[in-house]
C-alpha atoms as a PDB file:
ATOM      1  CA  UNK A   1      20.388 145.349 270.733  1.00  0.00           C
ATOM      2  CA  UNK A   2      23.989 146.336 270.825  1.00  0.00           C
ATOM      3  CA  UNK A   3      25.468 148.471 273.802  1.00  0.00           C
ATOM      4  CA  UNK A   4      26.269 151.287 271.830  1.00  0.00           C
ATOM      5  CA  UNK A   5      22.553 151.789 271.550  1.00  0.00           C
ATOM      6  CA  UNK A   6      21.614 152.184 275.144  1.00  0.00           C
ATOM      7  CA  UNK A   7      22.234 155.350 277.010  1.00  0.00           C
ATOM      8  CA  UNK A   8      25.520 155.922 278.649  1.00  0.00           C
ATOM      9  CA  UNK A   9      26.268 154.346 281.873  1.00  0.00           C
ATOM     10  CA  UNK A  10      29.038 154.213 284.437  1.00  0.00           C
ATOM     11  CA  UNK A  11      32.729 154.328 282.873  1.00  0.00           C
ATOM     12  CA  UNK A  12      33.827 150.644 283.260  1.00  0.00           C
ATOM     13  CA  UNK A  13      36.549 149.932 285.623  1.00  0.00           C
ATOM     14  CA  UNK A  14      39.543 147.874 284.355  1.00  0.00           C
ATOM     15  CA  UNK A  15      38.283 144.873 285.524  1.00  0.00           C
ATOM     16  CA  UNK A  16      34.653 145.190 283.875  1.00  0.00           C
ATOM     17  CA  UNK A  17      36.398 146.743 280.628  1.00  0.00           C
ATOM     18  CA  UNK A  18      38.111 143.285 280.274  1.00  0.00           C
ATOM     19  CA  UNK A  19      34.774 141.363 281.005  1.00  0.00           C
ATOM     20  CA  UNK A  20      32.550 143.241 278.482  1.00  0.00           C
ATOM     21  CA  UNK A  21      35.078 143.294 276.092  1.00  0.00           C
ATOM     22  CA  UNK A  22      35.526 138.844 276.057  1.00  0.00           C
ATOM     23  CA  UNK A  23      31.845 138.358 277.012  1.00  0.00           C
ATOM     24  CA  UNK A  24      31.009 140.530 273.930  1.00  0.00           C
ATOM     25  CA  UNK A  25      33.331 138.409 271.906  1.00  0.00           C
ATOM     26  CA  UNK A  26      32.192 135.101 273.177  1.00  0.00           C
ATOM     27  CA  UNK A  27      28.563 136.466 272.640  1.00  0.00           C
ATOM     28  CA  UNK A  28      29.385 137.453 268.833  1.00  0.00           C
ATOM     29  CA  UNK A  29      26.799 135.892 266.438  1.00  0.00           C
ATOM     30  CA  UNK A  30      24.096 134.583 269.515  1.00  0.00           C
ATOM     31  CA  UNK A  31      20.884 136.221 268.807  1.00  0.00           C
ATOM     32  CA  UNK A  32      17.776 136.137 270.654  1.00  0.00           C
ATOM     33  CA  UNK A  33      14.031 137.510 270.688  1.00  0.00           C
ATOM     34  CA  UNK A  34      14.239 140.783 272.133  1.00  0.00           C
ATOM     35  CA  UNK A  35      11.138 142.116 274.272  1.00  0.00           C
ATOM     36  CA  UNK A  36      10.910 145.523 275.307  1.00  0.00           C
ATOM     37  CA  UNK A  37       9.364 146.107 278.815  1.00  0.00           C
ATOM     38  CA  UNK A  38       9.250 149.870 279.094  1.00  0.00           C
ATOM     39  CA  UNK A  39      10.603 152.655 277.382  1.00  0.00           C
ATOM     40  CA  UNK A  40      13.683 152.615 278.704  1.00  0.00           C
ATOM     41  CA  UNK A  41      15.828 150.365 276.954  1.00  0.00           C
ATOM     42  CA  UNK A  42      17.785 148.736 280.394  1.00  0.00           C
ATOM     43  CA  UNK A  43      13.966 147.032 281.142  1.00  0.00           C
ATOM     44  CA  UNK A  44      14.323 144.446 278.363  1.00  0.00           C
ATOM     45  CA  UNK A  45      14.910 140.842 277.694  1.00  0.00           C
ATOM     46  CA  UNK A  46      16.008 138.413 275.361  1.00  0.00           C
ATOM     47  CA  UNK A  47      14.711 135.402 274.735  1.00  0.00           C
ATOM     48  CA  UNK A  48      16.771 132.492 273.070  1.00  0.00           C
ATOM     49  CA  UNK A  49      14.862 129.450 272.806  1.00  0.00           C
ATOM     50  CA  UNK A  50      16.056 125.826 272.850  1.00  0.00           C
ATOM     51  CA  UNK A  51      16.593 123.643 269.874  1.00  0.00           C
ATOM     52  CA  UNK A  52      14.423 121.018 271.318  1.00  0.00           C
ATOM     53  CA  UNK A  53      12.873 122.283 274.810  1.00  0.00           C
ATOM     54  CA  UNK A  54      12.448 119.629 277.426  1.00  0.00           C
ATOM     55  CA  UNK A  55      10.287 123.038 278.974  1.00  0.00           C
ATOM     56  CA  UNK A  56      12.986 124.407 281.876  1.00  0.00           C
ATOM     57  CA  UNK A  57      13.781 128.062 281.669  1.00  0.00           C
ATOM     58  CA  UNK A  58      16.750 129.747 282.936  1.00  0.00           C
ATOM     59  CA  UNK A  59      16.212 133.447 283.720  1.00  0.00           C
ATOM     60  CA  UNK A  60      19.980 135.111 283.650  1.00  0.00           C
ATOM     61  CA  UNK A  61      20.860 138.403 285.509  1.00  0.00           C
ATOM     62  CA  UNK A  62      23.809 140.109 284.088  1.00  0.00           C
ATOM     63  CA  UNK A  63      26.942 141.006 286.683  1.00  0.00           C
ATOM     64  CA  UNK A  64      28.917 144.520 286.531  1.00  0.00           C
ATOM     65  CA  UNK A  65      28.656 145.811 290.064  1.00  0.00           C
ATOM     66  CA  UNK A  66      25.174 147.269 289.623  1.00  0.00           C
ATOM     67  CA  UNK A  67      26.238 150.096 288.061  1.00  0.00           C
ATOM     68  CA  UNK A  68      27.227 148.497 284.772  1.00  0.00           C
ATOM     69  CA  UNK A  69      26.137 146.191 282.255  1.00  0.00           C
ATOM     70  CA  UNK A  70      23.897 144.795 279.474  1.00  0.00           C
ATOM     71  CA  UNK A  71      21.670 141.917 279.106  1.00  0.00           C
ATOM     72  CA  UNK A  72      23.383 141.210 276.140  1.00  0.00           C
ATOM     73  CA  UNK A  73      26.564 139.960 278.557  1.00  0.00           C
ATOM     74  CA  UNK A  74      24.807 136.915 278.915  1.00  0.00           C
ATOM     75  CA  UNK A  75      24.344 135.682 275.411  1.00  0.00           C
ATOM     76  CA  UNK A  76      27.315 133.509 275.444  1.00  0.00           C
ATOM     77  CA  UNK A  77      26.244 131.535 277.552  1.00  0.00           C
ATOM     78  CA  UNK A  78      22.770 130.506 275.484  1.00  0.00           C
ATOM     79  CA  UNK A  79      23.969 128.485 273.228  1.00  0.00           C
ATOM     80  CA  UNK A  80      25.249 125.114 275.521  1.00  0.00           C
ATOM     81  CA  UNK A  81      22.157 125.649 277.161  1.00  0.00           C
ATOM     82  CA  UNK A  82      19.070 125.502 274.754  1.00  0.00           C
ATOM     83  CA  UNK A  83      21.479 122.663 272.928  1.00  0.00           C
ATOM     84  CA  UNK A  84      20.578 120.917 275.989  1.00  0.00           C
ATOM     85  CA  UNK A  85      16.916 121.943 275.822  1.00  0.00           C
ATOM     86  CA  UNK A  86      16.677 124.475 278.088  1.00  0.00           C
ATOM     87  CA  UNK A  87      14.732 127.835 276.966  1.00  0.00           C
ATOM     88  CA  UNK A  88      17.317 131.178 278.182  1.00  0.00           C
ATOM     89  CA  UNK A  89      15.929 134.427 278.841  1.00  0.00           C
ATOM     90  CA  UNK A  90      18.897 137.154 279.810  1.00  0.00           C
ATOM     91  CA  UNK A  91      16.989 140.132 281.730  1.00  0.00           C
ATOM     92  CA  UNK A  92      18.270 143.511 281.526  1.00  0.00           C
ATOM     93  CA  UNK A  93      17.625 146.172 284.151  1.00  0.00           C
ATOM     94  CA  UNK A  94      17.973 149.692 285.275  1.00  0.00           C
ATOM     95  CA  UNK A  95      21.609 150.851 286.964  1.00  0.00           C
ATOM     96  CA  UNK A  96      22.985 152.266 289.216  1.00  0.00           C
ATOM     97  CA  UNK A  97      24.173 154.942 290.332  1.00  0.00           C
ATOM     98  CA  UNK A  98      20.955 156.487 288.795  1.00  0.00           C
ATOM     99  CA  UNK A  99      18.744 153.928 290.185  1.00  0.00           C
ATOM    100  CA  UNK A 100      18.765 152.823 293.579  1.00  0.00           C
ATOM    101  CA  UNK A 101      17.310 149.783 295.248  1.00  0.00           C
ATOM    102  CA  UNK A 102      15.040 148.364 294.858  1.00  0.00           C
ATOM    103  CA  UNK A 103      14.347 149.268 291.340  1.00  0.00           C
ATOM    104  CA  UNK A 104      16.994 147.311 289.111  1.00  0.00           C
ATOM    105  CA  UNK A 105      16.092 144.180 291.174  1.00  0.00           C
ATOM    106  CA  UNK A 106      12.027 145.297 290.918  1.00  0.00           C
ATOM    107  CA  UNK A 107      12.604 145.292 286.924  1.00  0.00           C
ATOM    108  CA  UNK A 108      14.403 141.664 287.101  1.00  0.00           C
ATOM    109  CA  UNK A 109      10.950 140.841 289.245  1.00  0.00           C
ATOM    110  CA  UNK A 110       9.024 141.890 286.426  1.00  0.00           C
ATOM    111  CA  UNK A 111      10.630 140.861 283.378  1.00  0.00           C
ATOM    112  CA  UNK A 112      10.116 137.295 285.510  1.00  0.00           C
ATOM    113  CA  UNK A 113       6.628 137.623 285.513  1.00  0.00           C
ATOM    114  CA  UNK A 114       6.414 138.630 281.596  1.00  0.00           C
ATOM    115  CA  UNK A 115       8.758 135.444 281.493  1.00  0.00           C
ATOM    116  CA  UNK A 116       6.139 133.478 283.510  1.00  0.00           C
ATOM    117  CA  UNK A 117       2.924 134.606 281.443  1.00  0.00           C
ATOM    118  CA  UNK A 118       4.449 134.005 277.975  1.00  0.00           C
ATOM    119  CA  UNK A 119       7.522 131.542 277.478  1.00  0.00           C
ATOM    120  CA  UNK A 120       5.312 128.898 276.553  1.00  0.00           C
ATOM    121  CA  UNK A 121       5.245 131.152 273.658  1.00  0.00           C
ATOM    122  CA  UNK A 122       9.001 130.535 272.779  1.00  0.00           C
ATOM    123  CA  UNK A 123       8.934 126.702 274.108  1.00  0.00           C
ATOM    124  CA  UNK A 124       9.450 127.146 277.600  1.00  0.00           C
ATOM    125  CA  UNK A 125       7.316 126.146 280.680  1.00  0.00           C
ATOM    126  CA  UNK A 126       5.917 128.345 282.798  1.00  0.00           C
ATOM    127  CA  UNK A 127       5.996 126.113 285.812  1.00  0.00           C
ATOM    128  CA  UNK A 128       9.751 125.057 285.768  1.00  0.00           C
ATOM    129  CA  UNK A 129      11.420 128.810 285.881  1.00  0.00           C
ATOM    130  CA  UNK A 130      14.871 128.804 287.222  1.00  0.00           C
ATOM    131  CA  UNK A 131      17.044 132.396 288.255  1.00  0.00           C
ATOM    132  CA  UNK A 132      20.623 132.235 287.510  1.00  0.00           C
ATOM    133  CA  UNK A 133      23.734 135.525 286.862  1.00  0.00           C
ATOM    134  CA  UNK A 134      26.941 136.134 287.676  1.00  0.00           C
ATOM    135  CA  UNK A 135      28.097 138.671 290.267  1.00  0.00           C
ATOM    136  CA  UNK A 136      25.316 141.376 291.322  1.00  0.00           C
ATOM    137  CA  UNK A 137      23.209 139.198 288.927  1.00  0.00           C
ATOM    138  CA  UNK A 138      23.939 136.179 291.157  1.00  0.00           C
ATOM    139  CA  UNK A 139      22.385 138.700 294.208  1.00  0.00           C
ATOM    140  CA  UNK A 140      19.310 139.600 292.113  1.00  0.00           C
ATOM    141  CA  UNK A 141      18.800 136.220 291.257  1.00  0.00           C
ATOM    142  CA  UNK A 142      19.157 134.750 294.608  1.00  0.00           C
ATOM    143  CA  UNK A 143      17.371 137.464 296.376  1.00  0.00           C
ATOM    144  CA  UNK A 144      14.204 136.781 293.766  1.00  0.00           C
ATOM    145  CA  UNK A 145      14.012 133.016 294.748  1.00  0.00           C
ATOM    146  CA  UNK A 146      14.326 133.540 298.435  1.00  0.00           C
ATOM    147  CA  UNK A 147      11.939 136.633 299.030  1.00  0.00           C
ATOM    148  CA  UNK A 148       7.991 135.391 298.505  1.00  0.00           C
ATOM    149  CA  UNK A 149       6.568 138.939 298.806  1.00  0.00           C
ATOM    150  CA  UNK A 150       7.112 140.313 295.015  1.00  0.00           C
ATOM    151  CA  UNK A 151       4.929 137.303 294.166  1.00  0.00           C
ATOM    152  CA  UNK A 152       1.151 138.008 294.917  1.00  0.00           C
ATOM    153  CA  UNK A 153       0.858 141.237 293.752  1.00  0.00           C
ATOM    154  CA  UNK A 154       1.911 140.176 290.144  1.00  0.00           C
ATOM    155  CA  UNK A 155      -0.545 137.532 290.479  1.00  0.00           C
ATOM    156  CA  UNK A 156       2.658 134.740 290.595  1.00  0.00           C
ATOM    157  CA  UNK A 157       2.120 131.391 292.456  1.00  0.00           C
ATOM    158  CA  UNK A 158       3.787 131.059 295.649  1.00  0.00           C
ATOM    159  CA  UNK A 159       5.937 127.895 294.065  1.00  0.00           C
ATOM    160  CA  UNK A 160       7.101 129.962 290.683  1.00  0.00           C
ATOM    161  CA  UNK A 161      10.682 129.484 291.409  1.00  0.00           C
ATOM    162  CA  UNK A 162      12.011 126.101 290.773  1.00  0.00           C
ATOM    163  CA  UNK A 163      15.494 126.453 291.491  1.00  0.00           C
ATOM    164  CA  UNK A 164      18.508 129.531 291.906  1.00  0.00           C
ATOM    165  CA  UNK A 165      21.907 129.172 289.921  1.00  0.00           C
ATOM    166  CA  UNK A 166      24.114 132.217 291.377  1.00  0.00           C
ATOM    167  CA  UNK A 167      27.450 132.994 290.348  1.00  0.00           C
ATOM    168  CA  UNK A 168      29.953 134.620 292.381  1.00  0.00           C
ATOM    169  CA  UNK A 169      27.261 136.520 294.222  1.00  0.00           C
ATOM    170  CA  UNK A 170      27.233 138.963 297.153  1.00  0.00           C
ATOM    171  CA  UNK A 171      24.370 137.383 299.560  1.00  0.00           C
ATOM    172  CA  UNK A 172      24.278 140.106 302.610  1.00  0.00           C
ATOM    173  CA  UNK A 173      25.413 143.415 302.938  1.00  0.00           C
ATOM    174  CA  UNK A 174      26.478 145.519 306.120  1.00  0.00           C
ATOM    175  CA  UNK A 175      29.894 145.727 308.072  1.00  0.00           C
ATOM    176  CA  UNK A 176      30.595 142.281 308.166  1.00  0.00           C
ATOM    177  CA  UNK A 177      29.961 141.219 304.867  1.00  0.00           C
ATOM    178  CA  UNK A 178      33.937 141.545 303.993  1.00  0.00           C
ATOM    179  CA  UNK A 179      33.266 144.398 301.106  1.00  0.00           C
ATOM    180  CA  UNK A 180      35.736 147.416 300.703  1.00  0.00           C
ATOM    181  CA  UNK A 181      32.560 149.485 300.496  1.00  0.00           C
ATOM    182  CA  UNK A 182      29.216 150.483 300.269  1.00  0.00           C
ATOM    183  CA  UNK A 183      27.729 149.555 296.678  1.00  0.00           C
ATOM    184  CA  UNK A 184      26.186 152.519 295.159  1.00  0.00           C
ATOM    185  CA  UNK A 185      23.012 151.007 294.237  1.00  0.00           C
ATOM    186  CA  UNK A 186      21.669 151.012 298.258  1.00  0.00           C
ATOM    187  CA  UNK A 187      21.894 154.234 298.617  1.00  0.00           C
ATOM    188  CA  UNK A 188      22.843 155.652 301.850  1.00  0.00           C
ATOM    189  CA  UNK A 189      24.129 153.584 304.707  1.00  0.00           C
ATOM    190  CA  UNK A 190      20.763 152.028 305.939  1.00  0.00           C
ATOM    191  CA  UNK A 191      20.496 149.200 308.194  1.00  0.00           C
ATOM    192  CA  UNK A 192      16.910 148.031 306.907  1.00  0.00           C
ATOM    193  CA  UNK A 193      17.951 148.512 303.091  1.00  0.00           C
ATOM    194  CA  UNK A 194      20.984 146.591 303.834  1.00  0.00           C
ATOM    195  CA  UNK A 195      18.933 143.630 305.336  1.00  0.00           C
ATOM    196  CA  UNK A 196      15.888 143.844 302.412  1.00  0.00           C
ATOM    197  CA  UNK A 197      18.349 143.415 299.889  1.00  0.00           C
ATOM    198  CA  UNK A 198      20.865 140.530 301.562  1.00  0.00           C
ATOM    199  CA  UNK A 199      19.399 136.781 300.582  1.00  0.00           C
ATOM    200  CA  UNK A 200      21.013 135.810 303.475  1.00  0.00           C
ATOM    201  CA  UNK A 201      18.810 137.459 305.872  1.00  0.00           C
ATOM    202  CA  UNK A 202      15.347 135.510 303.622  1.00  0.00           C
ATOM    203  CA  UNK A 203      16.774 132.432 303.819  1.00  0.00           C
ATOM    204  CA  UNK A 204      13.488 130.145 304.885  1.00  0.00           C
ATOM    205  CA  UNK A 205      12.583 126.699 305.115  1.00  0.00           C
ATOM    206  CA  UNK A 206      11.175 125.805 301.868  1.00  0.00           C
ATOM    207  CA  UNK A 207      13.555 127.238 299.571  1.00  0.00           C
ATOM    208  CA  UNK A 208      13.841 126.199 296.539  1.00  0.00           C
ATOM    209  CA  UNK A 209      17.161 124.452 295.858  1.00  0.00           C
ATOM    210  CA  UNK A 210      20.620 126.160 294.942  1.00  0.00           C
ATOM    211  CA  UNK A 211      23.741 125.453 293.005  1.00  0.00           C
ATOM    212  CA  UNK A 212      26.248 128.057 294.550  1.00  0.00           C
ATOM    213  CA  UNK A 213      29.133 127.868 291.738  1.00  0.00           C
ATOM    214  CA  UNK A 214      32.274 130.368 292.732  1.00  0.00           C
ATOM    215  CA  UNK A 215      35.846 130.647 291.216  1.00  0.00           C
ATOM    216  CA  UNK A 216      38.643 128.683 292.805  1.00  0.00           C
ATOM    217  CA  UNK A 217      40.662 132.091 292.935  1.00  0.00           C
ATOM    218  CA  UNK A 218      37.358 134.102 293.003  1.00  0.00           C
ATOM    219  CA  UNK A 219      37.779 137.546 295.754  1.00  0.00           C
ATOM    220  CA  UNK A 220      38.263 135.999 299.002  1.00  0.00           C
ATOM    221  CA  UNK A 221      34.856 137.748 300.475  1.00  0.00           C
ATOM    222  CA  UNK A 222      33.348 136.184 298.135  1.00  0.00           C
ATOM    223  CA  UNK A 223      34.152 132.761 298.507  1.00  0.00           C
ATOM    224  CA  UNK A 224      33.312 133.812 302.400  1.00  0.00           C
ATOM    225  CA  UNK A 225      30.136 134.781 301.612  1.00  0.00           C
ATOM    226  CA  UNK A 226      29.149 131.874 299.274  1.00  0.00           C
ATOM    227  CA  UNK A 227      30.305 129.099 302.388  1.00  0.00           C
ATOM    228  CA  UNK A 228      28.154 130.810 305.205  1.00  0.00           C
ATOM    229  CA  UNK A 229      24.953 131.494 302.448  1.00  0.00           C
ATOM    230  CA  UNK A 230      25.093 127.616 301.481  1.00  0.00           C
ATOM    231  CA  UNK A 231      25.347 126.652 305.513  1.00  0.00           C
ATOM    232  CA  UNK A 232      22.259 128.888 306.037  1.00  0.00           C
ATOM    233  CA  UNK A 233      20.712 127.641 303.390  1.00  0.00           C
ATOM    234  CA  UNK A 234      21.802 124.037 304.639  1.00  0.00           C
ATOM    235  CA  UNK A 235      20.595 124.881 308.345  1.00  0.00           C
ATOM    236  CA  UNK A 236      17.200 125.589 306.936  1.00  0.00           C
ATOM    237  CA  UNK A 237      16.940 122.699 305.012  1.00  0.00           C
ATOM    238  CA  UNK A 238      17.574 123.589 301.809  1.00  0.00           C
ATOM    239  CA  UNK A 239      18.706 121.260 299.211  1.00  0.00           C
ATOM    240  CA  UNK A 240      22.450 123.143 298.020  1.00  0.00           C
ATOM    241  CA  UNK A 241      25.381 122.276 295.798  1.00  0.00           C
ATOM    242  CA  UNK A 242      28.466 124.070 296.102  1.00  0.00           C
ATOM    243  CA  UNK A 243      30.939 124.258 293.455  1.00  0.00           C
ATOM    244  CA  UNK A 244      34.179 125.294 292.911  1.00  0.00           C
ATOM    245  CA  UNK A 245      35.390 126.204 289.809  1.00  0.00           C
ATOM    246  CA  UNK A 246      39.037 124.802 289.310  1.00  0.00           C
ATOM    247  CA  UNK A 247      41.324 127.814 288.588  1.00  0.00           C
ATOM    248  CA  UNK A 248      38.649 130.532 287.740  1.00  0.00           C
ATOM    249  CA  UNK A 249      39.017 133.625 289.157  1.00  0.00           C
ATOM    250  CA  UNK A 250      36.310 136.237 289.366  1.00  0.00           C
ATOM    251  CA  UNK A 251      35.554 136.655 285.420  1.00  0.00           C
ATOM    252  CA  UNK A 252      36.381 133.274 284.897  1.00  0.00           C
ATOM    253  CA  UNK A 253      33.755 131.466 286.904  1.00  0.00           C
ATOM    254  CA  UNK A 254      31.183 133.440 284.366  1.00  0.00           C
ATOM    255  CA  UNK A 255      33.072 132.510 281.220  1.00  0.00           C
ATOM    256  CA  UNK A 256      33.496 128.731 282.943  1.00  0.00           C
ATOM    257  CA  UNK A 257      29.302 128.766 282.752  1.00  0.00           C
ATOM    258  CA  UNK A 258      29.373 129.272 279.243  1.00  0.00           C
ATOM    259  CA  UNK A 259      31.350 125.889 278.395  1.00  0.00           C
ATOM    260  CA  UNK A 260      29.557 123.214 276.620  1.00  0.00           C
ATOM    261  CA  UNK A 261      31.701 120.563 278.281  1.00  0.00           C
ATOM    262  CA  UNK A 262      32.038 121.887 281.504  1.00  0.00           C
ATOM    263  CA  UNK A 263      30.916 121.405 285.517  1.00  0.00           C
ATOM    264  CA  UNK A 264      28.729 124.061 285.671  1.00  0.00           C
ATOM    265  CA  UNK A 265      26.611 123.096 282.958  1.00  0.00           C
ATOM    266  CA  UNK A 266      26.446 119.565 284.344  1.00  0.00           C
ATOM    267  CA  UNK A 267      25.808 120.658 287.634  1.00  0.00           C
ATOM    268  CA  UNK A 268      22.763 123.264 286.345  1.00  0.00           C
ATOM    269  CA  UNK A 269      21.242 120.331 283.845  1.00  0.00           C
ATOM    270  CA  UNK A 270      20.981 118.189 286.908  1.00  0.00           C
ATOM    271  CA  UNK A 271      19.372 120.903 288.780  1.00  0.00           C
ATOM    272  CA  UNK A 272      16.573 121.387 286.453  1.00  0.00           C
ATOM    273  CA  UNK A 273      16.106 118.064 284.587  1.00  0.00           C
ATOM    274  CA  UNK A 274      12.178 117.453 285.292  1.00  0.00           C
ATOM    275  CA  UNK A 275      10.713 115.608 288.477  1.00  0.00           C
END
């Protein structure tokens, strides 16, 4: 698909006018199997198999503040990826302000179980699934592989998660979290909500391991956040890399993930090379 064919969504802010607008451009010519998971077109995927699949699947959660953005934002950064062998499936989901947790994050749980019962179908394996996304897509995915309790009732072993690759992502909410406000998407000011949707607050022994990638210059609660969620994560035993990228700012910590040639991409095939 092609944004202009989904329904209208928030107006994008300076800052996420510039991202679509280079992530679109970067993205320009990438094409991938698109599966439809409801008939709303923001519960979709697209699935862009590897050139030679070694079998490890990278599920990608698109940024944009919850309130914007497209699966589609993640094509770009497909095509270092399957060259590499792994199989990339970018999962759209429904938005905010409209939607309110937990359903955007309860479409990214199911699109992961459609993932789970039929990439083998596109080259993938089922048993080596790894989340990943940028900005509220790094907090979907890292929320997913922390919480165990969206797992039996879509019939998903306890073990389905292999790894989490977040992005500049917000990992708790609340007064101290360091952000200039509440995000639309919880709703009203809620103490519980706040703590069901922070990955900070499901950190557990038995994790599976993290690569926490943020922008040298990313926002400054951000970088916060990413240091105390990779101690907690450390404190519980939790295998975690941190990484820095060298003079990438918010936006360009996501564009840094699309380079053929650079850390990130070393840092995620070492994360999900097999054994």
């Amino acid at each position: 698909m092609h944004p202009d064919d989904y329904p209208p969504q928030e107006p994008f802010t300076d800052i996420g006018a510039r991202y679509h607008a280079e992530v679109m451009r970067r993205g320009a010519g990438v094409t991938g199997v698109e599966i439809a998971l409801g008939d709303d077109p923001y519960r979709a995927l697209a699935v862009y198999p590897a050139e030679a699949p070694t079998g490890a699947t990278l599920c990608l959660m698109h940024g944009g503040g919850w309130t914007n953005g497209y699966k589609e934002w993640m094509a770009f950064m497909a095509p270092p990826l399957t060259a590499c062998g792994v199989t990339v499936v970018s999962i759209g989901y429904r938005l905010a302000p409209r939607r309110r947790f937990p359903t955007g994050w309860e479409d990214c749980l199911d699109a992961i179980a459609w993932v789970h019962a039929h990439i083998a179908d596109h080259g993938g394996d089922p048993t080596r699934l790894f989340l990943g996304g940028h900005s509220a897509g790094g907090h979907l995915a890292a929320l997913a592989a922390l919480r165990t309790d969206w797992l039996a009732p879509r019939g998903l072993p306890s073990d389905l998660v292999r790894g989490a690759l977040p992005i500049s992502g917000t990992y708790w909410f609340g007064p101290d979290s360091g952000l200039s406000m509440r995000p639309r998407f919880l709703g009203p000011e809620d103490a519980e909500t706040d703590r069901a949707a922070s990955p900070l607050h499901h950190v557990r022994s038995g994790a599976p391991p993290f690569l926490i990638a943020c922008g040298e210059r990313d926002f400054p609660h951000l970088r916060a956040q990413a240091a105390r969620f990779a101690d907690a994560l450390e404190a519980a035993s939790v295998p975690v890399e941190r990484l820095d990228l060298a003079g990438c700012d918010h936006l360009g910590a996501s564009y840094a993930a699309g380079a053929a040639d650079g850390p990130w991409l070393a840092a995620a095939r070492a994360l999900m090379q097999p054994g």
